[in-house]
N, C-alpha and C. Protein backbone atom coordinates (compact mmCIF):
# COMPACT_ATOMS: atom_id res chain seq x y z
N UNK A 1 -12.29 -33.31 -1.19
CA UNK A 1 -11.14 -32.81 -0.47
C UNK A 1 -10.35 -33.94 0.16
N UNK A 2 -10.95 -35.13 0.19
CA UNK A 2 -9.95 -36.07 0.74
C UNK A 2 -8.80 -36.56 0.35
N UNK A 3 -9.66 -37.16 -1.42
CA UNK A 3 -8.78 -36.73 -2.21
C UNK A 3 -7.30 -36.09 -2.20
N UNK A 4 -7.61 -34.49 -2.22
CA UNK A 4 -6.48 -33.79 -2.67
C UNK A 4 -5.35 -34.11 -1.11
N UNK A 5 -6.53 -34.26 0.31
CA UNK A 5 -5.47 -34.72 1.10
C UNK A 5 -4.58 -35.63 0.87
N UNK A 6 -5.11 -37.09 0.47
CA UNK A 6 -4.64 -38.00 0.09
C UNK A 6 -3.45 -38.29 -0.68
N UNK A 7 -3.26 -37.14 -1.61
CA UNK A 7 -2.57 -36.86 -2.77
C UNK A 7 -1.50 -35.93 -1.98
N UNK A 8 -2.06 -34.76 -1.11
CA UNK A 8 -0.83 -34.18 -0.75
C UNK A 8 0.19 -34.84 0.78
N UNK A 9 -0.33 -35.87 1.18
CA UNK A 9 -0.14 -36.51 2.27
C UNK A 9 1.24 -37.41 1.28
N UNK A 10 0.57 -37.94 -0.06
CA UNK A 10 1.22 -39.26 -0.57
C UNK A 10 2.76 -38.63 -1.60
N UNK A 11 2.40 -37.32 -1.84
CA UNK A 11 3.44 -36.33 -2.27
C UNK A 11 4.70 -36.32 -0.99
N UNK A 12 4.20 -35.66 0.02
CA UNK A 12 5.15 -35.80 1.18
C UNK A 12 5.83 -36.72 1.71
N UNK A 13 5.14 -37.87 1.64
CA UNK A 13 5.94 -39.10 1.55
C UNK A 13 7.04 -39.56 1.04
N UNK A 14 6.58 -39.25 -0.79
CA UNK A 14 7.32 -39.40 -1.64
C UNK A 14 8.60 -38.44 -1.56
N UNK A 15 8.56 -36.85 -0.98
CA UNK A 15 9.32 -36.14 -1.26
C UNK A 15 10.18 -36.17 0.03
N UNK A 16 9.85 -36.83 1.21
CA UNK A 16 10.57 -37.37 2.28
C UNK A 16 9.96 -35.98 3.33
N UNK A 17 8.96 -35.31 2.53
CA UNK A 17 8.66 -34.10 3.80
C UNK A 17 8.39 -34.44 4.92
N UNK A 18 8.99 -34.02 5.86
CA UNK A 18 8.36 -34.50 7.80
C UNK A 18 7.68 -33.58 8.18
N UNK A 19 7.34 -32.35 7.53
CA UNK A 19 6.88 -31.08 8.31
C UNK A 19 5.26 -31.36 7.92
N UNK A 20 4.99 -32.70 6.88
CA UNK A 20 3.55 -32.42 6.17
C UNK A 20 2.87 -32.83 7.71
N UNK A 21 1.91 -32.70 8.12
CA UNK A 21 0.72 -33.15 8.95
C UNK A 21 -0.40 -33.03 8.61
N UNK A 22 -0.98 -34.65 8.26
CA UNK A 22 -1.92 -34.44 8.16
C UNK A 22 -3.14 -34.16 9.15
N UNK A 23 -3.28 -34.50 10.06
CA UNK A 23 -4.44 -33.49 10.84
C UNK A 23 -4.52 -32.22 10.52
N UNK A 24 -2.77 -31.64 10.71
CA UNK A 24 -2.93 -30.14 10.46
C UNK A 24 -3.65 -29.05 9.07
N UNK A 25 -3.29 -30.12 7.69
CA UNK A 25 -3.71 -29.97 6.40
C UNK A 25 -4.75 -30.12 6.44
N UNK A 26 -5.95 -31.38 7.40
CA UNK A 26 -7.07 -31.43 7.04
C UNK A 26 -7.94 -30.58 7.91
N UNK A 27 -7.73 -29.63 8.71
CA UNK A 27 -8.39 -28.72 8.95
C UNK A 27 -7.99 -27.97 8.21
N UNK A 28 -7.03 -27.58 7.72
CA UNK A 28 -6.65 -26.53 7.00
C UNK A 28 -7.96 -26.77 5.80
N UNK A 29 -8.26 -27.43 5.40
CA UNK A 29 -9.11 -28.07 4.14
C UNK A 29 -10.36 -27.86 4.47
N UNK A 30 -11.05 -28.65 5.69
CA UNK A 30 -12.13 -28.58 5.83
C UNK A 30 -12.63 -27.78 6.84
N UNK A 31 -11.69 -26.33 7.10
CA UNK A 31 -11.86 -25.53 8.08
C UNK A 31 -12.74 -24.53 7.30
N UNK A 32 -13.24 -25.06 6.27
CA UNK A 32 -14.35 -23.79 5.56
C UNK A 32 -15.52 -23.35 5.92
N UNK A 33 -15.96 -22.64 5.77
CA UNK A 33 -17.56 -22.12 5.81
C UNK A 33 -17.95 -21.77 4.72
N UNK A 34 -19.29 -22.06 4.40
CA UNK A 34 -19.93 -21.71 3.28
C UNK A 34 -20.82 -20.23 3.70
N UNK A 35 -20.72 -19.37 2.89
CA UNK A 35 -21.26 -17.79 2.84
C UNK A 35 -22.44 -17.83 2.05
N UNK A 36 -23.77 -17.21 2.36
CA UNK A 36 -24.32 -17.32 1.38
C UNK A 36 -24.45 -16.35 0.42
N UNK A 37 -24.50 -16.19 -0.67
CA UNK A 37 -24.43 -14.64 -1.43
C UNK A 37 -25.97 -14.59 -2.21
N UNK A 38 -25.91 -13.22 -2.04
CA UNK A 38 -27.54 -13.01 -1.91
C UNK A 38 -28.14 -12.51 -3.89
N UNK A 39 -28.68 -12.45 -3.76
CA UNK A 39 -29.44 -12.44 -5.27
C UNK A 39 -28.16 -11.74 -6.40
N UNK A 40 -27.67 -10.12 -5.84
CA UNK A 40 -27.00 -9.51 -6.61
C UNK A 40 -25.34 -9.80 -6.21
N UNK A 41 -25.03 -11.31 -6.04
CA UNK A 41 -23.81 -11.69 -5.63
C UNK A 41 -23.24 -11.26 -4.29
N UNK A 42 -23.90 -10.01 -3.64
CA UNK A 42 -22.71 -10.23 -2.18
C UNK A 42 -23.27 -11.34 -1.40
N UNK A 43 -21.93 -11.13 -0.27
CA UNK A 43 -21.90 -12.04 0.70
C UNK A 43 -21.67 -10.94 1.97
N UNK A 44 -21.55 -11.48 2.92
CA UNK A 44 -21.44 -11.06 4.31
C UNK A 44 -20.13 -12.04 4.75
N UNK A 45 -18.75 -11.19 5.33
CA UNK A 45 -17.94 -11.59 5.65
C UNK A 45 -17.84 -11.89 6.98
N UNK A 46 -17.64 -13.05 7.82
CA UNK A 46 -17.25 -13.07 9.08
C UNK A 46 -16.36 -12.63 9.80
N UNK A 47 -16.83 -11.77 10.84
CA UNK A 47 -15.95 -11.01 11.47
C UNK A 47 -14.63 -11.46 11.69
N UNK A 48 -14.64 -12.73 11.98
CA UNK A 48 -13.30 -13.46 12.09
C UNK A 48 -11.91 -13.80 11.30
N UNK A 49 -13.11 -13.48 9.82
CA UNK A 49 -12.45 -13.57 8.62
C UNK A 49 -12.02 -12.25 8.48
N UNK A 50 -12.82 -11.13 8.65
CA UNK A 50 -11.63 -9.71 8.24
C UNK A 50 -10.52 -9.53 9.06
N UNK A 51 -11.10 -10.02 10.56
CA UNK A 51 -9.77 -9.88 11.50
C UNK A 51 -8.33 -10.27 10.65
N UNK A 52 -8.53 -11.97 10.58
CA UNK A 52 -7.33 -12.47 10.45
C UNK A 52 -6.83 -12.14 8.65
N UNK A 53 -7.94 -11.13 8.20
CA UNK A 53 -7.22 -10.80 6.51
C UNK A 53 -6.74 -9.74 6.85
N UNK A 54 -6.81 -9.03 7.99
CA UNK A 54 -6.52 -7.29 7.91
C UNK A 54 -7.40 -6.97 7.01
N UNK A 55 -8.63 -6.90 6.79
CA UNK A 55 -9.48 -6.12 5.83
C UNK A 55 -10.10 -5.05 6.64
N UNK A 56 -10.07 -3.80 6.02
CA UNK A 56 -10.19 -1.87 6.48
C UNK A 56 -11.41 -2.22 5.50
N UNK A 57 -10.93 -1.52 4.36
CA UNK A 57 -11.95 -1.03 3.62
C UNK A 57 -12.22 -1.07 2.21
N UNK A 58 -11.55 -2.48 1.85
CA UNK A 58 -11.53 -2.79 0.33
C UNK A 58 -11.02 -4.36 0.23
N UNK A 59 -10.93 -5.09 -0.56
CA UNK A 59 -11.22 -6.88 -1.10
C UNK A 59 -10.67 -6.75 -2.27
N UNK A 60 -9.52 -7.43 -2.33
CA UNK A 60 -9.55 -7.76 -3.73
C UNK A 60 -9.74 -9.18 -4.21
N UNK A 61 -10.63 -9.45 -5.61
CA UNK A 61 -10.91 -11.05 -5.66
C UNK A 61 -9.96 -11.45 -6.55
N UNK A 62 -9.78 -11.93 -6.73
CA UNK A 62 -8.39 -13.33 -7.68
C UNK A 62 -9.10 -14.73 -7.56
N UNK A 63 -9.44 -14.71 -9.20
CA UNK A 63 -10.03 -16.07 -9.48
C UNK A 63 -8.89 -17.39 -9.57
N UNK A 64 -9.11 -18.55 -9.37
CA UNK A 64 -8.36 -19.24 -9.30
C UNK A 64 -9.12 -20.82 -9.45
N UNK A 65 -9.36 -21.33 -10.67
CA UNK A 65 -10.31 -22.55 -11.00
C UNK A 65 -11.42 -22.44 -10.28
N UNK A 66 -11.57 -23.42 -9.93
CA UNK A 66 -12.84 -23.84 -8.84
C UNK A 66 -13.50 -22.88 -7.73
N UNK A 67 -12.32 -22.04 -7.15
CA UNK A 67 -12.20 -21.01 -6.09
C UNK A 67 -11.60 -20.23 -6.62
N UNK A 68 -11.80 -18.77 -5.51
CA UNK A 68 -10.87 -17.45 -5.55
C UNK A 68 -10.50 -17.02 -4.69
N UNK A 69 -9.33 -16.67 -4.56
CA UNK A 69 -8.79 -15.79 -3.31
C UNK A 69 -9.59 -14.40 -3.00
N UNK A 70 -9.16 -14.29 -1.99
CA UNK A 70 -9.90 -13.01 -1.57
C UNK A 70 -8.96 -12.19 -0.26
N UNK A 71 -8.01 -11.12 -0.95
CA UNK A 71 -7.38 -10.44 0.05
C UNK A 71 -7.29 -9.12 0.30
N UNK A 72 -7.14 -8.09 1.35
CA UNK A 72 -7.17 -6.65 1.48
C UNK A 72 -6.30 -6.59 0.71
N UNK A 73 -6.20 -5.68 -0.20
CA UNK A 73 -5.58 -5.14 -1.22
C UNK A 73 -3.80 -4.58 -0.42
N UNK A 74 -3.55 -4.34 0.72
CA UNK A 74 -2.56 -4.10 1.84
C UNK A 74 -1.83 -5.30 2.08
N UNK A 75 -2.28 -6.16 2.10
CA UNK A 75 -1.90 -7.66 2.32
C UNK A 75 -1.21 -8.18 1.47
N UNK A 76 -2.47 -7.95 -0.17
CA UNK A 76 -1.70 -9.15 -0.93
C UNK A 76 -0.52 -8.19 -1.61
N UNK A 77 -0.18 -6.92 -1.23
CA UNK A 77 1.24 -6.15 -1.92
C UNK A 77 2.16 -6.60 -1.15
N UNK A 78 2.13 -6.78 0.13
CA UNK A 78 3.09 -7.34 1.02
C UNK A 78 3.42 -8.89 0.44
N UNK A 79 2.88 -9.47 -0.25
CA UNK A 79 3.26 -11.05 -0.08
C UNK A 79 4.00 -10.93 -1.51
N UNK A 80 4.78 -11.86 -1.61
CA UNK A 80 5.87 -12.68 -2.65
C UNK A 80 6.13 -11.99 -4.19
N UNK A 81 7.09 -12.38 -4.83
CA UNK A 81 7.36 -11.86 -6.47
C UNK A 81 5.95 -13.01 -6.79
N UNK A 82 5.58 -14.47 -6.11
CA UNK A 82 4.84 -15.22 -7.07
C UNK A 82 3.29 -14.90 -7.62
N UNK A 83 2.95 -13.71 -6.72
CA UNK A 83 2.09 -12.88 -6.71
C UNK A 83 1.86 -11.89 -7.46
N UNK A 84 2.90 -11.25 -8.19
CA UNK A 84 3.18 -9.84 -8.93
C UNK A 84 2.08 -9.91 -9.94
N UNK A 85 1.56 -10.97 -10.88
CA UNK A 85 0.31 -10.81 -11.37
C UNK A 85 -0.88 -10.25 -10.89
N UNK A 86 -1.28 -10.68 -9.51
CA UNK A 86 -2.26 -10.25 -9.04
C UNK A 86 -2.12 -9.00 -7.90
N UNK A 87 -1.02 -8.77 -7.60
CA UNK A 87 -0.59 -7.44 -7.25
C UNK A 87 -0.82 -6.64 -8.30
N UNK A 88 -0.25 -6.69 -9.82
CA UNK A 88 -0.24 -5.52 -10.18
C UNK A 88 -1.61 -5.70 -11.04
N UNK A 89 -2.61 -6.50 -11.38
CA UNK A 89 -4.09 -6.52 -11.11
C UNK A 89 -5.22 -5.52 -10.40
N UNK A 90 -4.68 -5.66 -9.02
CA UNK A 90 -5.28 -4.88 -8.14
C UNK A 90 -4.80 -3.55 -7.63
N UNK A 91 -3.28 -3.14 -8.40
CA UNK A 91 -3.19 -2.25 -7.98
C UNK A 91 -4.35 -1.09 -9.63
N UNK A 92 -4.11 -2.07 -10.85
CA UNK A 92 -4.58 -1.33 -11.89
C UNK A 92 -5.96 -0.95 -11.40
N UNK A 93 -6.92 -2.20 -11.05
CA UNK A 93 -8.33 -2.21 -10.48
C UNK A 93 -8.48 -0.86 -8.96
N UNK A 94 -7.42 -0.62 -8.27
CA UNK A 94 -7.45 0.36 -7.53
C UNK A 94 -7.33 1.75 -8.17
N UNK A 95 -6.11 1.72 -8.85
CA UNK A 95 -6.44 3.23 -10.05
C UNK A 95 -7.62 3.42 -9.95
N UNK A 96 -8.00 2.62 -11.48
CA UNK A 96 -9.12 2.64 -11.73
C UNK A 96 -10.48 3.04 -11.09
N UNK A 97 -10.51 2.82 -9.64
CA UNK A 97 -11.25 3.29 -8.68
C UNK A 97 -11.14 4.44 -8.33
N UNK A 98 -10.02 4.46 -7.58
CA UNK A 98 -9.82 5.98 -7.33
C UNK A 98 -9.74 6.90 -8.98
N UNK A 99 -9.56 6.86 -9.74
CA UNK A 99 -9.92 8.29 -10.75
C UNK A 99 -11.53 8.48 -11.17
N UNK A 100 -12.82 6.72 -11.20
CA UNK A 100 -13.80 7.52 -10.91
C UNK A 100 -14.98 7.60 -9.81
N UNK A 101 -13.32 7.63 -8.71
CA UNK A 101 -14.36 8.73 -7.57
C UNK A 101 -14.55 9.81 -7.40
């Protein structure tokens, strides 16, 4: 992860950004926690973490290389057109749910 700091610190430079901070980016980076997930893949979410996702009563995952996102299905409809893949993903994966309940 220093790395990618390194790289996005040396981008901002280049692109004349003033808003980059790095302190601020590198917590942003290494503000993680590791979860452990138990034999049949779950995990246990930190309370802190549903707070600030708005998560009720459903997750949707979105793989993404190395990592995956992970948002209340309420959330990620609210965010951007750059999203519309995985909006309309989770809205199919929600169908899908609800007809066999």
């Amino acid at each position: 992860m220093q790395q990618q700091l390194d790289r996005e610190e040396e981008r901002a430079i280049r692109l004349g950004d003033t808003n980059f901070d790095r302190d601020v980016r590198a917590g942003q980076l290494f503000g993680y926690m590791h979860l452990p997930f138990d034999d049949s893949g779950r995990f246990v979410m930190p309370e802190h973490l549903r707070g600030l996702g708005k998560v009720t009563d459903g997750l949707y995952f979105h793989a993404a290389g190395e990592f995956f996102f992970v948002w209340a299905p309420e959330q990620l409809m609210r965010m951007g057109p750059e999203w519309k893949g995985a909006q309309a993903a989770c809205e199919t994966l929600m169908a899908a749910a609800r007809k066999a309940a």
